[in-house]
Protein backbone atom coordinates (compact mmCIF):
# COMPACT_ATOMS: atom_id res chain seq x y z
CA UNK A 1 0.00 0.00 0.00
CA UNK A 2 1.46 3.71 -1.05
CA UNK A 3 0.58 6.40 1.90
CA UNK A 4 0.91 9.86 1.69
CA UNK A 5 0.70 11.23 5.18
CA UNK A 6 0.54 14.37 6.32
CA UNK A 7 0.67 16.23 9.95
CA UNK A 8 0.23 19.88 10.78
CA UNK A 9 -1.94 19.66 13.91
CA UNK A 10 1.08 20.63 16.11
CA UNK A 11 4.85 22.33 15.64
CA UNK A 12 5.46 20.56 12.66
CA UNK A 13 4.60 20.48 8.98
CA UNK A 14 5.34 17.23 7.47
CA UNK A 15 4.82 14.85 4.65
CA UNK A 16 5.78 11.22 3.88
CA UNK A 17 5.18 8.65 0.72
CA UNK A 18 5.09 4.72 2.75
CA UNK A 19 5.42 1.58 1.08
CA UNK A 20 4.28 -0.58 3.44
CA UNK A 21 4.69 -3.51 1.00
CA UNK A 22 8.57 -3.25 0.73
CA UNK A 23 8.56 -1.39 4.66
CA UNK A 24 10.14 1.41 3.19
CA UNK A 25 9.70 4.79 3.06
CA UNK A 26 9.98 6.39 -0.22
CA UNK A 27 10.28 10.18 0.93
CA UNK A 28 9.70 12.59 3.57
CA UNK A 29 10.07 15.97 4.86
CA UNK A 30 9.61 17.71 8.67
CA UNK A 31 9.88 21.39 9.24
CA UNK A 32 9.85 22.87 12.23
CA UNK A 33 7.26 25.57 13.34
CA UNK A 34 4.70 27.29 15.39
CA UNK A 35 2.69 29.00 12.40
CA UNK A 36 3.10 29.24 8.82
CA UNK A 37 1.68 25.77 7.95
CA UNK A 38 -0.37 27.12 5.40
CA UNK A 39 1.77 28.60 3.71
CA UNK A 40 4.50 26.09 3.66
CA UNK A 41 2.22 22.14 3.36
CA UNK A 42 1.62 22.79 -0.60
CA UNK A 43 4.92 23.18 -1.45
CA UNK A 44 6.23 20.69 1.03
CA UNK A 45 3.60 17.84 -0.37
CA UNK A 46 5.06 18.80 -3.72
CA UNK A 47 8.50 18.18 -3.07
CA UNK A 48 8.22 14.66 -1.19
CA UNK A 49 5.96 13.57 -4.09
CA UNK A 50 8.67 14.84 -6.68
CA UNK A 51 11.15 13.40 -4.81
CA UNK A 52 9.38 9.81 -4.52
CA UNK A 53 8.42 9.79 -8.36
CA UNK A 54 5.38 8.64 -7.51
CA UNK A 55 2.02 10.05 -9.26
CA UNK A 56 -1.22 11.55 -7.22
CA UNK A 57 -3.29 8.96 -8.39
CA UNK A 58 -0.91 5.87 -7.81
CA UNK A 59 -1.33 6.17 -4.05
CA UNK A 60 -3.65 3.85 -2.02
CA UNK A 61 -4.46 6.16 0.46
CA UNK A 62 -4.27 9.91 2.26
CA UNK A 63 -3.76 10.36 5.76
CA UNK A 64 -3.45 13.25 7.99
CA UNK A 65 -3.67 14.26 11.59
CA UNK A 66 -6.70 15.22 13.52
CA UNK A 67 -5.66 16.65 16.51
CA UNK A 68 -6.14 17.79 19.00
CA UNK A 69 -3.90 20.54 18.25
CA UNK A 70 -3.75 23.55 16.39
CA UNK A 71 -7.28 24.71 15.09
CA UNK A 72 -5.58 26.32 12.28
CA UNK A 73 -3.25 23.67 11.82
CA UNK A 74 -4.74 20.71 11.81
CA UNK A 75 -7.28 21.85 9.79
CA UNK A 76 -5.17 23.04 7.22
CA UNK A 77 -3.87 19.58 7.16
CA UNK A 78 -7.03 17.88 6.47
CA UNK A 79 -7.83 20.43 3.84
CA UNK A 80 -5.27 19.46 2.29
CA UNK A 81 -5.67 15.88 2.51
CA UNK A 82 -8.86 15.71 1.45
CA UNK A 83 -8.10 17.84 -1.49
CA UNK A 84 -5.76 15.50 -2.72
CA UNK A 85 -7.84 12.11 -2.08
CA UNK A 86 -10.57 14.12 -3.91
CA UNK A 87 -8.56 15.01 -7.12
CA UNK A 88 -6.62 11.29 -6.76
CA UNK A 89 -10.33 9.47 -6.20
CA UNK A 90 -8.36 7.69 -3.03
CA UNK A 91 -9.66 7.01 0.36
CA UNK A 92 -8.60 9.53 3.12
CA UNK A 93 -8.39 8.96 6.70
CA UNK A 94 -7.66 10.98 10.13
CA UNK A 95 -5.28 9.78 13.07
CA UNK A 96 -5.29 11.08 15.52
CA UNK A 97 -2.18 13.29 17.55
CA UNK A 98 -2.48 11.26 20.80
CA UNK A 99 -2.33 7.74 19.33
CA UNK A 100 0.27 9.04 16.80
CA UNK A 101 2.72 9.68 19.71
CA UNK A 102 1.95 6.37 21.81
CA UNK A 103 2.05 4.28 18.62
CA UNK A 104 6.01 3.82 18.57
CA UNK A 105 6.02 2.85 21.93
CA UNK A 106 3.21 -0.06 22.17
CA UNK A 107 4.71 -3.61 22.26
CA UNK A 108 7.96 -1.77 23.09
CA UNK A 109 7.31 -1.23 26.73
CA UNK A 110 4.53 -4.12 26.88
CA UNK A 111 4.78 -3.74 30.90
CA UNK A 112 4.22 -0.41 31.52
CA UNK A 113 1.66 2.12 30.09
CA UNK A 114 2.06 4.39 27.52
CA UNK A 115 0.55 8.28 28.34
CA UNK A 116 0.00 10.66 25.81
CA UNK A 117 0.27 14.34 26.55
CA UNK A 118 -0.36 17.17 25.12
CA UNK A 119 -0.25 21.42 25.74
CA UNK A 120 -3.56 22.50 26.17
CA UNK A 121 -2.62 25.81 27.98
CA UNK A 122 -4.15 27.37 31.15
CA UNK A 123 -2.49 23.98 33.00
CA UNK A 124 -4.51 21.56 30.79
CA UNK A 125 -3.31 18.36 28.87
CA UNK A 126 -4.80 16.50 26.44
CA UNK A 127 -4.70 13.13 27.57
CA UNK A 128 -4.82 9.70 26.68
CA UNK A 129 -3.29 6.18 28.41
CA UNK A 130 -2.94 2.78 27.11
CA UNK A 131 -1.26 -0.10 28.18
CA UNK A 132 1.70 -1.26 26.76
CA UNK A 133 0.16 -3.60 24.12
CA UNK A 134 -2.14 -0.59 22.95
CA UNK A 135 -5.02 -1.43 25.52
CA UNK A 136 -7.47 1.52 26.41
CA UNK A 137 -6.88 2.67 29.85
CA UNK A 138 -7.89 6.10 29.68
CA UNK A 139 -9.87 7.21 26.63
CA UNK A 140 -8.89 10.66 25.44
CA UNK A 141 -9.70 13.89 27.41
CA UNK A 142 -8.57 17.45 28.11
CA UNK A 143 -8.01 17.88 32.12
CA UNK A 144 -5.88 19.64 34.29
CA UNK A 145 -2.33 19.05 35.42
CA UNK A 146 -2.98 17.58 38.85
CA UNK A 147 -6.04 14.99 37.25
CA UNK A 148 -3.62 14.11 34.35
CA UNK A 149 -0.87 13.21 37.53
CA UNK A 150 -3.38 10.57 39.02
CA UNK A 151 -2.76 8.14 36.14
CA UNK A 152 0.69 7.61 37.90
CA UNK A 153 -2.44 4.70 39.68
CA UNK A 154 -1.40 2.72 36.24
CA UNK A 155 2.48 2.58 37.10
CA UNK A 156 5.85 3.55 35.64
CA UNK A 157 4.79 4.77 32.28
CA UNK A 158 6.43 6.41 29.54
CA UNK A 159 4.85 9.67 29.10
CA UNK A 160 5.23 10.67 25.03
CA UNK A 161 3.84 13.70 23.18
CA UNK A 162 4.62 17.48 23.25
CA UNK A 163 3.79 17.81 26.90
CA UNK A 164 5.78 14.90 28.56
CA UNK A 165 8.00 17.23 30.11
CA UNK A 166 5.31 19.24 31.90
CA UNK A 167 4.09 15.91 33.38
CA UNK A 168 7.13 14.66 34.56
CA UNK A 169 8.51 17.65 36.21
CA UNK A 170 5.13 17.10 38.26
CA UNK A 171 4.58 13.68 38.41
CA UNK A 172 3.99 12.75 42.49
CA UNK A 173 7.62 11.83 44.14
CA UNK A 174 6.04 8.62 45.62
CA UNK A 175 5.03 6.93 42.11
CA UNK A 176 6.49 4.79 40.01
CA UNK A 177 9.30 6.20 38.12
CA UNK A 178 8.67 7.89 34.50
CA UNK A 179 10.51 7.07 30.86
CA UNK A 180 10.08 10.79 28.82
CA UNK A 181 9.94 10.91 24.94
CA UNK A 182 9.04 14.84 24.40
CA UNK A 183 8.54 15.40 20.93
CA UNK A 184 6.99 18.63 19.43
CA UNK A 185 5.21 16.73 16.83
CA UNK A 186 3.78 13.19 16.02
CA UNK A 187 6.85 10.57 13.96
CA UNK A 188 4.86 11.54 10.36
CA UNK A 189 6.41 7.52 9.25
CA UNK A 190 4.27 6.18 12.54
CA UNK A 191 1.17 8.30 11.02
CA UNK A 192 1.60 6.53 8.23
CA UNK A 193 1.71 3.48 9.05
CA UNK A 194 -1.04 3.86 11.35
CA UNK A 195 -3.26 5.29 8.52
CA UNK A 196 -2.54 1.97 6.83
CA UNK A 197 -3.98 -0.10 9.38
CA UNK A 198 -6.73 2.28 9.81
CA UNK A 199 -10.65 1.86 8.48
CA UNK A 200 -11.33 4.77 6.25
CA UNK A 201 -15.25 3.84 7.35
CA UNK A 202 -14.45 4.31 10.74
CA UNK A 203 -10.97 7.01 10.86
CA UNK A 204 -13.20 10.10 9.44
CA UNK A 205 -11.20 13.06 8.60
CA UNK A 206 -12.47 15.63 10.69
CA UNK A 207 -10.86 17.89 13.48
CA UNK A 208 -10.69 16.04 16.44
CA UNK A 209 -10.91 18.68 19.40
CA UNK A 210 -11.96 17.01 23.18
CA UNK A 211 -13.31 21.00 23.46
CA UNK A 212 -14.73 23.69 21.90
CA UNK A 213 -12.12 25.60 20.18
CA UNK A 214 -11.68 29.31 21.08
CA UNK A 215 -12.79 30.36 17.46
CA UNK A 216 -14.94 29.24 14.54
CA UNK A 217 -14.82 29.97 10.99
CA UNK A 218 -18.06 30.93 9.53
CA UNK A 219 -20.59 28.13 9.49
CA UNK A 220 -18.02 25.69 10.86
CA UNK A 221 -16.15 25.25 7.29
CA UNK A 222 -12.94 23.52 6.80
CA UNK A 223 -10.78 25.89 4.80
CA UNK A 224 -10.41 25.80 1.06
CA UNK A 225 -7.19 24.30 -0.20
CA UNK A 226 -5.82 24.40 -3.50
CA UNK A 227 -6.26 20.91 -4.80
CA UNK A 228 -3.67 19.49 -6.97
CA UNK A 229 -4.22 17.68 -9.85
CA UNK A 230 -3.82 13.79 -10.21
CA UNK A 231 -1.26 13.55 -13.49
């Protein structure tokens, strides 16, 4: 199966092309940065798909991030995304930023849980636990700093995602030791690959925000992306 995959719902702008036939990847590109995804995913897109040689409409399927994250971010990934799948006639599917982070780590650390965490401001997280063969523990949520620090009740965990830091500068003195993988942004390759295993019936697409975000574009649109024509 050929994936593009592409994530802008946090500090990041990248792209990949996967083979997940030959468990290769054909090319990629990450950028740093805080804003400017806009601006910079068209271009970027362009350039990993030039560099792969592979056409629009020879890929299997689109993938991109759903947050939570960025509200304009994310949702100028799935633009995006969908834009392509549209002018490629290919599937598209959403993964989202939480499971993105934990998904290197599952079968890695099979005896301790995996938490996701990520900035929400104002002493928030979002938040999401699973064991360390991918198990639910806690289902995703946005809560504070000091509810987040009671899932130290699972045991040593490794605590992944763009707020791993904040939790384990925090996390109570009398738990379990923590393993730390802070990372601004989701691995796009584990996107990928977990767009591939995805069901496009079930992995909609759509911003995925746990709360309300602080603005709205008119009548709740997803902005308009240039689409780019399937060769």
């Amino acid at each position: 199966m050929l994936i593009l995959a592409i994530d802008t719902a946090l500090d990041a702008c990248a792209a990949v092309v996967l083979d997940t036939d030959k468990n290769k990847v054909i090319a990629q590109e990450q950028a740093a940065m805080k804003r400017g995804h806009a601006e910079a995913l068209m271009p970027l897109v362009a350039r990993v798909m030039k560099e792969s040689g592979i056409a629009f409409d020879a890929l299997d399927r689109v993938a991109a991030t759903t947050g939570p994250g960025s509200f304009t971010g994310l949702r100028v990934g799935l633009s995006a995304a969908r834009g392509i799948a549209l002018a490629a006639n290919k599937p598209v599917v959403g993964i989202t930023t939480l499971t993105a982070f934990a998904a290197p780590h599952v079968s890695e650390h099979g005896e301790h849980p995996i938490i996701s965490a990520i900035d929400a401001r104002h002493d928030h997280v979002y938040l999401q636990a699973v064991t360390g063969h991918g198990e639910s523990l806690l289902t995703p949520r946005v809560a504070p700093i000091e509810e987040a620090l009671a899932a130290a009740r699972f045991g040593a965990p490794l605590l992944a995602g763009n707020a791993a830091n904040m939790l384990a500068e925090r996390w109570p003195k009398d738990a379990p030791p923590v393993k730390v993988d802070q990372q601004p942004a989701p691995d796009i390759v584990w996107v990928a690959w977990l767009a591939a295993a995805a069901d496009p019936a079930v992995a909609a697409p759509r911003p995925f925000y746990l709360r309300a975000p602080d603005a709205k574009p008119p009548a709740d649109q997803l902005p308009r992306a240039a689409e780019p024509q399937a060769p």
